[in-house]
C-alpha atoms as a PDB file:
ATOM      1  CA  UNK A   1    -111.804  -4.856 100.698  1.00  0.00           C
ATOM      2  CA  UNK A   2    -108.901  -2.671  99.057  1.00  0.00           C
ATOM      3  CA  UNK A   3    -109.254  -2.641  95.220  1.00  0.00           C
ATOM      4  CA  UNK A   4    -105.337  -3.417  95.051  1.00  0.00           C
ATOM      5  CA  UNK A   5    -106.119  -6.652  96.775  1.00  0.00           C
ATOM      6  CA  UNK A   6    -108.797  -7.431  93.871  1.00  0.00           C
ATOM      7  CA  UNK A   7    -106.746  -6.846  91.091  1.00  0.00           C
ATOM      8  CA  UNK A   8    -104.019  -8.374  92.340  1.00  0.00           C
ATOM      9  CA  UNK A   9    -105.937 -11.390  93.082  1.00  0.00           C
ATOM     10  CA  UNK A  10    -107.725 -10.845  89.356  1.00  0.00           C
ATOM     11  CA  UNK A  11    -104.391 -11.530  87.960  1.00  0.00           C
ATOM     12  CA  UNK A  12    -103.694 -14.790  89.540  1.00  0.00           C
ATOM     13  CA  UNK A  13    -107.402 -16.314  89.089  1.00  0.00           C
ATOM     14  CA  UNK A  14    -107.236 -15.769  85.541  1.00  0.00           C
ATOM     15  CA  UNK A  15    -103.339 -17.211  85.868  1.00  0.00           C
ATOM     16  CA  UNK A  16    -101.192 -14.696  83.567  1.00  0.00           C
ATOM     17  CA  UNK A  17     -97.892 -16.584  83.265  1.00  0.00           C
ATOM     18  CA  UNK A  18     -96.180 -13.833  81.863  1.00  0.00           C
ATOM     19  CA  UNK A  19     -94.617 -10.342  83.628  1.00  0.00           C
ATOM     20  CA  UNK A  20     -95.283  -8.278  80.690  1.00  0.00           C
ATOM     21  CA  UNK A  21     -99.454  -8.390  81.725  1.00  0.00           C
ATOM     22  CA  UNK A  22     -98.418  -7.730  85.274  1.00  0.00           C
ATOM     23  CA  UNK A  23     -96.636  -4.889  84.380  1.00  0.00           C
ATOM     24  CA  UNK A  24    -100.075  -3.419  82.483  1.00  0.00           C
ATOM     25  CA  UNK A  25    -102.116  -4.046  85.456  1.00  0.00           C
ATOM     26  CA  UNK A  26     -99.744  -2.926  87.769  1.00  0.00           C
ATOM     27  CA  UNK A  27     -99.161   0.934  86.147  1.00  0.00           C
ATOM     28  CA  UNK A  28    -102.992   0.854  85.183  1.00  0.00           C
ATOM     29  CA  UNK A  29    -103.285   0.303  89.055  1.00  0.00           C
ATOM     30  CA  UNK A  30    -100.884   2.786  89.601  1.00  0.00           C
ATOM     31  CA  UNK A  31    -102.447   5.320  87.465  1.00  0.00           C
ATOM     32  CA  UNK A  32    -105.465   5.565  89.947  1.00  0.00           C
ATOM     33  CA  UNK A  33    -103.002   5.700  92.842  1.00  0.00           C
ATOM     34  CA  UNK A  34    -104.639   9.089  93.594  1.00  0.00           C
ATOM     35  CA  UNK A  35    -107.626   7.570  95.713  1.00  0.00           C
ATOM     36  CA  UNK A  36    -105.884   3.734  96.660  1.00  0.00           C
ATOM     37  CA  UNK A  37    -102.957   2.784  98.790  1.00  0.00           C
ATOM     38  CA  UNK A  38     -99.515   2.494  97.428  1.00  0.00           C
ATOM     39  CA  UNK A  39     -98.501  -0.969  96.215  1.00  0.00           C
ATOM     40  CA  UNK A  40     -94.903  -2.538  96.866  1.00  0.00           C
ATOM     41  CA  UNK A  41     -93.576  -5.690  96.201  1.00  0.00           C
ATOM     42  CA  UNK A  42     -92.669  -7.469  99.819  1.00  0.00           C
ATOM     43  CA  UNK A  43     -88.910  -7.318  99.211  1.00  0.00           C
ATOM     44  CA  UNK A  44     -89.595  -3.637  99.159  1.00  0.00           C
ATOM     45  CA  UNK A  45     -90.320  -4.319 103.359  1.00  0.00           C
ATOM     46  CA  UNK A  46     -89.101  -6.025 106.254  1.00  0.00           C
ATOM     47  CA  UNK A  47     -91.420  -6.941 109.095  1.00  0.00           C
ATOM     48  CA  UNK A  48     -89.895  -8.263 113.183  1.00  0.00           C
ATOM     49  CA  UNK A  49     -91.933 -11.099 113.836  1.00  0.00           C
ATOM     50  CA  UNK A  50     -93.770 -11.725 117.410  1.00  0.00           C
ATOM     51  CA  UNK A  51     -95.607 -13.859 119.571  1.00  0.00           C
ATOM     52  CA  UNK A  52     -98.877 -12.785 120.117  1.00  0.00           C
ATOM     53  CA  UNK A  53     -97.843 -12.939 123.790  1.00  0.00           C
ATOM     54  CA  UNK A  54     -95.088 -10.361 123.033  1.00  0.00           C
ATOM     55  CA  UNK A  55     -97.081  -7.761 120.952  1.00  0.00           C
ATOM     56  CA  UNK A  56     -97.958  -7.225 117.456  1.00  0.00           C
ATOM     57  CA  UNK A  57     -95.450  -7.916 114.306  1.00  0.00           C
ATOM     58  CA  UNK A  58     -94.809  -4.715 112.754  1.00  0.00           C
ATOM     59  CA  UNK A  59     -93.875  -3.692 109.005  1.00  0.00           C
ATOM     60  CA  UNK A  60     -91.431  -1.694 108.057  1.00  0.00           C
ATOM     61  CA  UNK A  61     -89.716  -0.068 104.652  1.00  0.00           C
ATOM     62  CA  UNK A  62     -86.458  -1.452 104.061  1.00  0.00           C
ATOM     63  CA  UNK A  63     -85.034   2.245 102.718  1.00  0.00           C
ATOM     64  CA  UNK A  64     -85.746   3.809 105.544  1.00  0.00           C
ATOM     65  CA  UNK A  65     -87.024   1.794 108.499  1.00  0.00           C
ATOM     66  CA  UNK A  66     -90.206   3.597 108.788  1.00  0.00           C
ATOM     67  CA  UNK A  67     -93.616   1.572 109.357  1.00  0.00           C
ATOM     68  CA  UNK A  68     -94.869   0.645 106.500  1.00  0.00           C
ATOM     69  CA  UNK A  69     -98.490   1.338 104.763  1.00  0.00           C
ATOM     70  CA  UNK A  70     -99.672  -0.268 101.439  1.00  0.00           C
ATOM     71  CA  UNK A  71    -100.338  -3.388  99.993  1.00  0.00           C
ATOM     72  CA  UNK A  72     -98.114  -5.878  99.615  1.00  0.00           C
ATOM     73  CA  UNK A  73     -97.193  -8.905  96.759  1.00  0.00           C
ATOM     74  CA  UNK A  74     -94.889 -11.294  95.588  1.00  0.00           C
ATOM     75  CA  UNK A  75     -94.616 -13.141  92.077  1.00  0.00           C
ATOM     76  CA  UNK A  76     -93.101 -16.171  91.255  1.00  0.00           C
ATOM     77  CA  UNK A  77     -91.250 -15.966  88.411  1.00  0.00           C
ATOM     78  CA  UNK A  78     -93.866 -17.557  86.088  1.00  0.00           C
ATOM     79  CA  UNK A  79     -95.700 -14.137  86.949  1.00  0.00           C
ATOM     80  CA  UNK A  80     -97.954 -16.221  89.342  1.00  0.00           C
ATOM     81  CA  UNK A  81     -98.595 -14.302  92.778  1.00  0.00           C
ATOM     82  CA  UNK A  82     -97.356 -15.903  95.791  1.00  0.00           C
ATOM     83  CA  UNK A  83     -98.894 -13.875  98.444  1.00  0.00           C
ATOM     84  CA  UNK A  84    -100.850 -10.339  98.608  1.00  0.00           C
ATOM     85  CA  UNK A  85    -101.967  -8.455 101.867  1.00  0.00           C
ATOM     86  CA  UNK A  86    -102.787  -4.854 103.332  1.00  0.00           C
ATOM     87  CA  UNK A  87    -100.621  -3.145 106.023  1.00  0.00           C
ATOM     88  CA  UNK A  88    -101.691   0.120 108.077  1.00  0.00           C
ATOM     89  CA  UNK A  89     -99.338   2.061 109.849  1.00  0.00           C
ATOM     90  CA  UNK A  90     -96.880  -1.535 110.060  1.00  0.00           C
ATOM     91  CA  UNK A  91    -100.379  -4.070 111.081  1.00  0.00           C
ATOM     92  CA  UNK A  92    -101.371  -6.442 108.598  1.00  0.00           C
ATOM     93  CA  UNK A  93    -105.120  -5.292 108.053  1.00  0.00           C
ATOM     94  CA  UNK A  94    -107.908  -7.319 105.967  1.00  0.00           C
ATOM     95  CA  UNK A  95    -107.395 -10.581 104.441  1.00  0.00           C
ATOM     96  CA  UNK A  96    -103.576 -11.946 103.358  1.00  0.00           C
ATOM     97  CA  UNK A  97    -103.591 -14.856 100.622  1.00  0.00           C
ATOM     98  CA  UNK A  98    -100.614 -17.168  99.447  1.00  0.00           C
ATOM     99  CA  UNK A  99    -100.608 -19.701  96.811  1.00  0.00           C
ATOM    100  CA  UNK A 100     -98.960 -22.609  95.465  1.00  0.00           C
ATOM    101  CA  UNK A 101     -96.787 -23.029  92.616  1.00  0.00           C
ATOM    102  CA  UNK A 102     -99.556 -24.107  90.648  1.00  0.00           C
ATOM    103  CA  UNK A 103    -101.765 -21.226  91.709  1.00  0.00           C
ATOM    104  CA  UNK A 104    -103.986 -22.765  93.519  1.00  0.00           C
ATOM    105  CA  UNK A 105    -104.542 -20.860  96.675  1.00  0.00           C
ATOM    106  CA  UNK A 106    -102.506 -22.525 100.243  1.00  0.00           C
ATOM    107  CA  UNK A 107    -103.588 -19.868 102.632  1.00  0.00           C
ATOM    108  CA  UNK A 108    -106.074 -17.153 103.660  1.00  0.00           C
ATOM    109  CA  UNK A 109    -105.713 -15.165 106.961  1.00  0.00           C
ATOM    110  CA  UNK A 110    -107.435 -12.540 108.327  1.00  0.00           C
ATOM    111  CA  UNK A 111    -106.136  -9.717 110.485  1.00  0.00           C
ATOM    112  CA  UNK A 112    -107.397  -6.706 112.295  1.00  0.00           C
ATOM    113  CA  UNK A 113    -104.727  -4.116 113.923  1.00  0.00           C
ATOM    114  CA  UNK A 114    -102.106  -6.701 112.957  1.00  0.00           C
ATOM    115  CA  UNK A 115    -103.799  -9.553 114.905  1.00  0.00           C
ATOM    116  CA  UNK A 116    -105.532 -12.489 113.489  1.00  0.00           C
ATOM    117  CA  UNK A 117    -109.094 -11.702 113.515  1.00  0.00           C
ATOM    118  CA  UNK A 118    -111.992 -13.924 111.644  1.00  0.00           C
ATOM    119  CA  UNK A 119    -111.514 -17.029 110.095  1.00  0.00           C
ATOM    120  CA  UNK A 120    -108.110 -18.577 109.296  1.00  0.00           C
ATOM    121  CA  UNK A 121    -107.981 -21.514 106.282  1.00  0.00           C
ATOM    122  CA  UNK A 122    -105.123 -23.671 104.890  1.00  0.00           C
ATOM    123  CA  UNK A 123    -105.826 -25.524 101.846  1.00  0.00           C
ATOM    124  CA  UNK A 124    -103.329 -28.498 100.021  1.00  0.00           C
ATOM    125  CA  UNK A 125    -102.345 -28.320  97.068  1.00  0.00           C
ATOM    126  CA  UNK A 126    -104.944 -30.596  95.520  1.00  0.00           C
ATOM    127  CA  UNK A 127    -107.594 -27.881  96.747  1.00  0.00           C
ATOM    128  CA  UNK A 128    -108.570 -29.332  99.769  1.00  0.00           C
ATOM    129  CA  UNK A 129    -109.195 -27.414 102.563  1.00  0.00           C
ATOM    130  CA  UNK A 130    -106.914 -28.534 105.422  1.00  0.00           C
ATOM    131  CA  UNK A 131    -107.194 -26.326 108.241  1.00  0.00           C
ATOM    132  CA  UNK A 132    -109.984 -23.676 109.317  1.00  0.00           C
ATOM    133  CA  UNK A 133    -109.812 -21.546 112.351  1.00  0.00           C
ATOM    134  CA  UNK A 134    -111.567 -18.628 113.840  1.00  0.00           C
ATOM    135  CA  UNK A 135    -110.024 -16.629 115.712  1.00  0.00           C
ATOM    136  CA  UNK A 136    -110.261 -13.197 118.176  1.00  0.00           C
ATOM    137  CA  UNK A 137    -107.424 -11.393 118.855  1.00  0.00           C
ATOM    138  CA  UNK A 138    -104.498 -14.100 117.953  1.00  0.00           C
ATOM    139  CA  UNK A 139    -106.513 -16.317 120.250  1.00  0.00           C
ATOM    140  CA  UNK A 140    -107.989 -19.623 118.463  1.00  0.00           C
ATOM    141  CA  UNK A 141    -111.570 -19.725 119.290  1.00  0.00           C
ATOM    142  CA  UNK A 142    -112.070 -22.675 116.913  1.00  0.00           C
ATOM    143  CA  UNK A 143    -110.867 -25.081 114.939  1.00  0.00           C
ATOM    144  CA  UNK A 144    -111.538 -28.174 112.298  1.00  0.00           C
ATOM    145  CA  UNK A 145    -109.389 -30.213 110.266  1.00  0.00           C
ATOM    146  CA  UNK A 146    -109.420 -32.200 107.411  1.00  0.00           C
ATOM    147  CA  UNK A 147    -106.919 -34.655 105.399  1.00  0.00           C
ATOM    148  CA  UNK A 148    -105.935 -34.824 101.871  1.00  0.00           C
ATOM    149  CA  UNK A 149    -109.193 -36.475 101.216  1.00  0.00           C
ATOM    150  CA  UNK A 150    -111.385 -34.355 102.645  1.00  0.00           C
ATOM    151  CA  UNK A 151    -112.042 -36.833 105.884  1.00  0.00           C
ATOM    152  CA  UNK A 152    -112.328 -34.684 108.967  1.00  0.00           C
ATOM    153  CA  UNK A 153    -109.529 -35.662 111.120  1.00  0.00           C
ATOM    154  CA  UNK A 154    -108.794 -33.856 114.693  1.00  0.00           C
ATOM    155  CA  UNK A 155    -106.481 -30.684 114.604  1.00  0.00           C
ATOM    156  CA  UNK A 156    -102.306 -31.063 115.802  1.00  0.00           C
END
């Protein structure tokens, strides 16, 4: 797993509400740039969604259209991420998170060459998972679902 990705997530679990201690973590991270990826913030990118049926979605720097490597994030403006991820050469690669407002985590996919590979989970925003899936190359393989209440209910 990129380090990136585990500070960034080290940040949200232990909920700093303000910028200013993003900002320290962010040029520490920055500092040791020399043996990690770069790290943008998503509005820094722009990615052309696609059906798995009609190829992979790609990622791409804004500036200058080229496809885009590093990890990505987005803060709300409490300082709270709302979603982190790795792209390689304009795939999403490893695991992408999102949260809630409240921080608690609403989503956790896993891709390999830009395709969703591994287990897939949805949570609400009480905690409860929702959703889990596994699949193989952006095809479901499995699935199980679960309501508010954590009652298994069948997947839609």
């Amino acid at each position: 797993m990129n380090h990136w990705i585990l500070v960034i997530e080290f940040i949200n679990l232990v909920k700093i509400y303000t910028m200013k201690y993003l900002f320290v973590f962010l040029l520490a991270g920055l500092t040791f740039n020399s043996f990690g990826q770069n790290i943008y913030n998503v509005h820094d990118t722009y990615h052309e969604y696609k059906e798995p049926s009609e190829g992979t979605t790609l990622y791409y720097f804004k500036k200058d259209s080229s496809l885009f490597t590093g990890v990505i994030f987005n803060c709300r403006k409490n300082g709270l991420l709302s979603l982190t991820g790795q792209v390689i050469d304009g795939r999403a690669e490893g695991v992408h998170r999102s949260w809630f407002n409240n921080g608690q985590i609403s989503m956790e996919t896993n891709y390999k060459e830009g395709k969703e590979n591994g287990l897939n989970r949805v949570w609400y925003e009480n905690g409860q998972l929702e959703y889990e899936g596994n699949y193989k190359d952006d095809r479901l393989i499995s699935e199980q679902c679960w309501d508010e209440d954590g009652k298994e209910i069948e997947c839609y």
